[in-house]
C-alpha atoms as a PDB file:
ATOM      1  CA  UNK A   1     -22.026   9.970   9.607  1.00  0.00           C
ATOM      2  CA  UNK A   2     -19.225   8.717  11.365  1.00  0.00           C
ATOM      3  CA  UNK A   3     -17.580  11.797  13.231  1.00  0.00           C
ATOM      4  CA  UNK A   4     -13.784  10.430  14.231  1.00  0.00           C
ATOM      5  CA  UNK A   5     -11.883   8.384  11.598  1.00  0.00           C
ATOM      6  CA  UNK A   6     -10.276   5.316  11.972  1.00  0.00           C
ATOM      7  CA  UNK A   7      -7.447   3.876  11.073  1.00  0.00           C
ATOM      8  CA  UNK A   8      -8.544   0.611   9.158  1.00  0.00           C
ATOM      9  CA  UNK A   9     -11.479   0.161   7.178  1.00  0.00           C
ATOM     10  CA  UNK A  10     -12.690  -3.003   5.204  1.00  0.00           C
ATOM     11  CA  UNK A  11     -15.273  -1.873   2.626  1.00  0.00           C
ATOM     12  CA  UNK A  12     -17.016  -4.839   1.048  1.00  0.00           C
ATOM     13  CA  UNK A  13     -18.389  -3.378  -2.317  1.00  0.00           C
ATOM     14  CA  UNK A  14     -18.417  -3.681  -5.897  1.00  0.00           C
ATOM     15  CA  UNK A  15     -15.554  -1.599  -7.914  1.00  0.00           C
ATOM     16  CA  UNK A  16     -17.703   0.953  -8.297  1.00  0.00           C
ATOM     17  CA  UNK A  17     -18.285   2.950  -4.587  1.00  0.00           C
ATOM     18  CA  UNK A  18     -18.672   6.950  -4.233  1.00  0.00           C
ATOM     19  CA  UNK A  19     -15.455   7.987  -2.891  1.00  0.00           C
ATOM     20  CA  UNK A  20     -16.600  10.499  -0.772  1.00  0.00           C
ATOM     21  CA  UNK A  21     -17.284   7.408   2.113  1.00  0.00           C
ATOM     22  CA  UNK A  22     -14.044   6.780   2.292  1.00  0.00           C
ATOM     23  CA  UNK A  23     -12.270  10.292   2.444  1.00  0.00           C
ATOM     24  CA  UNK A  24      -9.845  10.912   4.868  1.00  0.00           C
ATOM     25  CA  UNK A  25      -9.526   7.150   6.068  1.00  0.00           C
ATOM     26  CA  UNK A  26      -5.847   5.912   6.505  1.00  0.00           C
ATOM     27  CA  UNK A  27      -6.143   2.111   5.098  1.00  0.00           C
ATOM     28  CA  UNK A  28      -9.056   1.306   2.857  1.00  0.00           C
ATOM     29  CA  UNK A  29      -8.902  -2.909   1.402  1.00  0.00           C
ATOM     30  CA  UNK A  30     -12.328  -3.159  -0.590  1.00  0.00           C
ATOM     31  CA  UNK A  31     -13.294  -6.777  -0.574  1.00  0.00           C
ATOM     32  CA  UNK A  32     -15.812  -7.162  -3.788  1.00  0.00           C
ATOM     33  CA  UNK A  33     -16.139 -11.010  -3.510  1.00  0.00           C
ATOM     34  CA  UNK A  34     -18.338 -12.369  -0.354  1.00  0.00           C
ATOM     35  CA  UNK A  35     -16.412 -15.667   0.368  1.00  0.00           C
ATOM     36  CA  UNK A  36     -13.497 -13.406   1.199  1.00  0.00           C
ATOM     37  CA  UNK A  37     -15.133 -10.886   4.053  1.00  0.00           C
ATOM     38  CA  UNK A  38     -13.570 -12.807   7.077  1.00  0.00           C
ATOM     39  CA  UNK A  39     -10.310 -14.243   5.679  1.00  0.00           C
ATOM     40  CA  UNK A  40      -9.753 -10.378   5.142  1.00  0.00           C
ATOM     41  CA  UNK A  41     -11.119  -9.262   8.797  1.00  0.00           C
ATOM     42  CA  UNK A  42      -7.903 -11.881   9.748  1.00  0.00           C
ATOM     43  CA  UNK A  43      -5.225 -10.196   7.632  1.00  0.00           C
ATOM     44  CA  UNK A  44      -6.850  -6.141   8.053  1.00  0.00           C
ATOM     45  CA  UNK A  45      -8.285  -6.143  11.514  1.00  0.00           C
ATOM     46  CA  UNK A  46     -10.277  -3.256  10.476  1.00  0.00           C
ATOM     47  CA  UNK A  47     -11.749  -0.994  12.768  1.00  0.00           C
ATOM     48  CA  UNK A  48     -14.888  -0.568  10.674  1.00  0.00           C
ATOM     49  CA  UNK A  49     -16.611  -2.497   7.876  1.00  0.00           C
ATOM     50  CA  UNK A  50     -18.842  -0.739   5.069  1.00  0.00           C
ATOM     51  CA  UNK A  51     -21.067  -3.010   3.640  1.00  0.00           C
ATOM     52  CA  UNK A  52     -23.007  -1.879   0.350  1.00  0.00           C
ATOM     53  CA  UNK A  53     -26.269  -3.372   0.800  1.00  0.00           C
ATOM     54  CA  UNK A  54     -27.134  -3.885  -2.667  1.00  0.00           C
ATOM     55  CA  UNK A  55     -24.461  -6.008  -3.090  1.00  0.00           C
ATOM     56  CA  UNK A  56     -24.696  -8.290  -0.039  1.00  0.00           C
ATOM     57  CA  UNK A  57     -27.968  -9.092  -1.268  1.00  0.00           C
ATOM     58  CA  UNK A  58     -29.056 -12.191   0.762  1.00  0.00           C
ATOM     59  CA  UNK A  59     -26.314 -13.077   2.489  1.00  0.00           C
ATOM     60  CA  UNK A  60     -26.189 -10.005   4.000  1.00  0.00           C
ATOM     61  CA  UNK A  61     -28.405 -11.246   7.151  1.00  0.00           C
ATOM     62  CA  UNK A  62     -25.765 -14.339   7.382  1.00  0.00           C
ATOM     63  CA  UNK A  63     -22.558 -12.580   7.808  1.00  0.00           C
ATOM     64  CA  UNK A  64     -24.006  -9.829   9.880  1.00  0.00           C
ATOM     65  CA  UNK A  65     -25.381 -13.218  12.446  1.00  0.00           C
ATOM     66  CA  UNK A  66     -21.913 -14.660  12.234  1.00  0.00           C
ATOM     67  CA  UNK A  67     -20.277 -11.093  12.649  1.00  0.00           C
ATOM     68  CA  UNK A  68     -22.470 -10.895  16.043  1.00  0.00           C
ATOM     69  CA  UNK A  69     -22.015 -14.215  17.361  1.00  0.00           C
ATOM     70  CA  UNK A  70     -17.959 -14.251  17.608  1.00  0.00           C
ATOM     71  CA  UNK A  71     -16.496 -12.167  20.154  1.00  0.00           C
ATOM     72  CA  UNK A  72     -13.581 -11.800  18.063  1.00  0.00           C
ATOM     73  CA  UNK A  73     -15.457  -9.122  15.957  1.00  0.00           C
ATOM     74  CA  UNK A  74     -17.189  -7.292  19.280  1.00  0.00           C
ATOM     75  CA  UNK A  75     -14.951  -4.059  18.677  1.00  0.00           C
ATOM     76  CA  UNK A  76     -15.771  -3.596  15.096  1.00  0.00           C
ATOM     77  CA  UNK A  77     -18.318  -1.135  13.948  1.00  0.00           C
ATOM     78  CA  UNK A  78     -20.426  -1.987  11.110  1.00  0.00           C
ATOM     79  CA  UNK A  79     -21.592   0.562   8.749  1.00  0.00           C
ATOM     80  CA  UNK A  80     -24.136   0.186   6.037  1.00  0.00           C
ATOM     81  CA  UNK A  81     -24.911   2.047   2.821  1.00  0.00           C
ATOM     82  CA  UNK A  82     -28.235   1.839   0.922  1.00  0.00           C
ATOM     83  CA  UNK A  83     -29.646   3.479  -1.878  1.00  0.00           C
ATOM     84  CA  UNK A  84     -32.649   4.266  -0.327  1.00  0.00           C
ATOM     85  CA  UNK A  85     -34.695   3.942   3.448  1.00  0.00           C
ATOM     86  CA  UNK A  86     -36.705   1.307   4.752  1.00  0.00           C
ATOM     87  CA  UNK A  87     -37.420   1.338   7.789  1.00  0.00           C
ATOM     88  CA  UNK A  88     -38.582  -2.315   8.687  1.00  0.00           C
ATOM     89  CA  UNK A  89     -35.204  -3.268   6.981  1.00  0.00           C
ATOM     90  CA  UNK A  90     -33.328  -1.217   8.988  1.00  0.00           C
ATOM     91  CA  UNK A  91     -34.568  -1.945  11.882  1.00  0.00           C
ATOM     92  CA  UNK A  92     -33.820  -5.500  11.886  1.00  0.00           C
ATOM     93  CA  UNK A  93     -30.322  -4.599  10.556  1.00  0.00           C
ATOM     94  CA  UNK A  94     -30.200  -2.472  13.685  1.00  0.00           C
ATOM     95  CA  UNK A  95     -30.663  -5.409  15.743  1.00  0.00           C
ATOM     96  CA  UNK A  96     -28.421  -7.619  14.194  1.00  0.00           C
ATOM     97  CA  UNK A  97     -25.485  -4.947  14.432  1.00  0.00           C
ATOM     98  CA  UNK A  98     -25.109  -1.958  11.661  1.00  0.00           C
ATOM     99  CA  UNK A  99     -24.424   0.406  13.798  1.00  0.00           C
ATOM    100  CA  UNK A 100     -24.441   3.438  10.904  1.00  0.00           C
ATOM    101  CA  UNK A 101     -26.509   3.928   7.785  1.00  0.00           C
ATOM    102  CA  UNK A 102     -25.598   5.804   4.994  1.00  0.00           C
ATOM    103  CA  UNK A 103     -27.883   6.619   2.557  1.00  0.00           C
ATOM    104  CA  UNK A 104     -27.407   7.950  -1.386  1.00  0.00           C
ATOM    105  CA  UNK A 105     -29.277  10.725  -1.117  1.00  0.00           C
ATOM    106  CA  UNK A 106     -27.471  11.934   1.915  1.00  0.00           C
ATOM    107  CA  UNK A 107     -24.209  11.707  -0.053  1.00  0.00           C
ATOM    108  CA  UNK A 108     -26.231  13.517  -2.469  1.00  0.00           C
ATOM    109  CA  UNK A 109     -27.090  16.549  -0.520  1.00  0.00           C
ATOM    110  CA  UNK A 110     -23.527  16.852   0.560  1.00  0.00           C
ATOM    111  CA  UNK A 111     -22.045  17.156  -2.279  1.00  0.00           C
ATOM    112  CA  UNK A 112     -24.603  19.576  -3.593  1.00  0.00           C
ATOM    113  CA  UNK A 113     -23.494  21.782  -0.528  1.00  0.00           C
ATOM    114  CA  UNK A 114     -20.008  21.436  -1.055  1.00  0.00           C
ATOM    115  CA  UNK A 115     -20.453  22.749  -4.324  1.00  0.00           C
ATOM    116  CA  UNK A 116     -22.285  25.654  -3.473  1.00  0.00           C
ATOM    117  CA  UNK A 117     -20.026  26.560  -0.338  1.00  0.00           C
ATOM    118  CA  UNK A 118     -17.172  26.396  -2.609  1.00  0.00           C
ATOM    119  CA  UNK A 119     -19.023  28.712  -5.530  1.00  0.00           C
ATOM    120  CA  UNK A 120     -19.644  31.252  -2.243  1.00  0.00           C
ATOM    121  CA  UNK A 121     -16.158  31.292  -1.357  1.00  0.00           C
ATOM    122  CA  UNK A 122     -14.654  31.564  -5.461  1.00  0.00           C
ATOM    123  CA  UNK A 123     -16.849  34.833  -5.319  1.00  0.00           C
ATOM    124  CA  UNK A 124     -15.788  36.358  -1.995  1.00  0.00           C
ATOM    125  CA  UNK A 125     -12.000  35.596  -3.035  1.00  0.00           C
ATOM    126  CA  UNK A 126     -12.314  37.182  -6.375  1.00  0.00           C
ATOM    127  CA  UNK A 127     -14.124  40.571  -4.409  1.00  0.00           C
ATOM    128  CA  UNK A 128     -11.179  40.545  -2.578  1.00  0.00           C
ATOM    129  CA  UNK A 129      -8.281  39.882  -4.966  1.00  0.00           C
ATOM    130  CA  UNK A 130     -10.027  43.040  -6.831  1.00  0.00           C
ATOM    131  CA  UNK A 131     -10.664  45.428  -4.093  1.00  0.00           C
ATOM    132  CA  UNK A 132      -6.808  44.674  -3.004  1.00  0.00           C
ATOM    133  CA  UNK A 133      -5.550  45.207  -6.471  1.00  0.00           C
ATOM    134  CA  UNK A 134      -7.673  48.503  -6.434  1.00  0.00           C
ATOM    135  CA  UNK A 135      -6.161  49.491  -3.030  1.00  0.00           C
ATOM    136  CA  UNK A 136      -2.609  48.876  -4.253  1.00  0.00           C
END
């Protein structure tokens, strides 16, 4: 995962994303039609772009090539997410410039955590909020 936030993010997706990618990012624009990627890299200049894999689909390999070829784009990070590994597919999306991979099942597991760190700390609170009422 991505450890410092930026400001500007372009996430090119269909309408339906898990939220929990974009938490705590300043300015999200989620681009959902391909022919409108670089008009919106113009108007955004976004410090990272999210791709959804599934929904690139083929052209994926295209705009990632044309991505890596312009200099204009060398300080943007590009971040994918996938529903699943593969690693000869990742690989070559390594080469031609993802720089992050996030995977459903790693979303997955996080939120399973989260929701058992947060049952933990319900239980502590309420031990506490009883053993102070009994002390008072």
């Amino acid at each position: 995962m991505i450890r410092s936030r930026t400001k500007k993010v372009l996430l090119v997706a269909p309408k339906a994303f898990p939220d929990a990618l974009m938490a705590g990012y300043n300015t999200v624009r989620q681009v959902s039609v391909q022919t409108a990627i670089f008009p919106s890299i113009h108007e955004v200049k976004p410090d990272v772009i999210l791709f959804d894999y599934e929904h690139m689909g083929a052209e994926f390999e295209k705009v990632l090539r044309r991505l890596q070829s312009n200099s204009f784009y060398r300080n943007i990070k590009i971040c994918c997410y996938k529903n699943k590994e593969h690693t000869r597919i990742d690989g070559m999306l390594k080469v031609l410039g993802v720089s992050h991979f996030f995977y459903q099942e790693d979303l997955e597991r996080v939120s399973k955590s989260k929701a058992a760190l947060n049952a933990v700390n319900s239980v502590i609170d309420a031990s506490l909020v009883n053993w102070v009422a009994g002390v008072a």
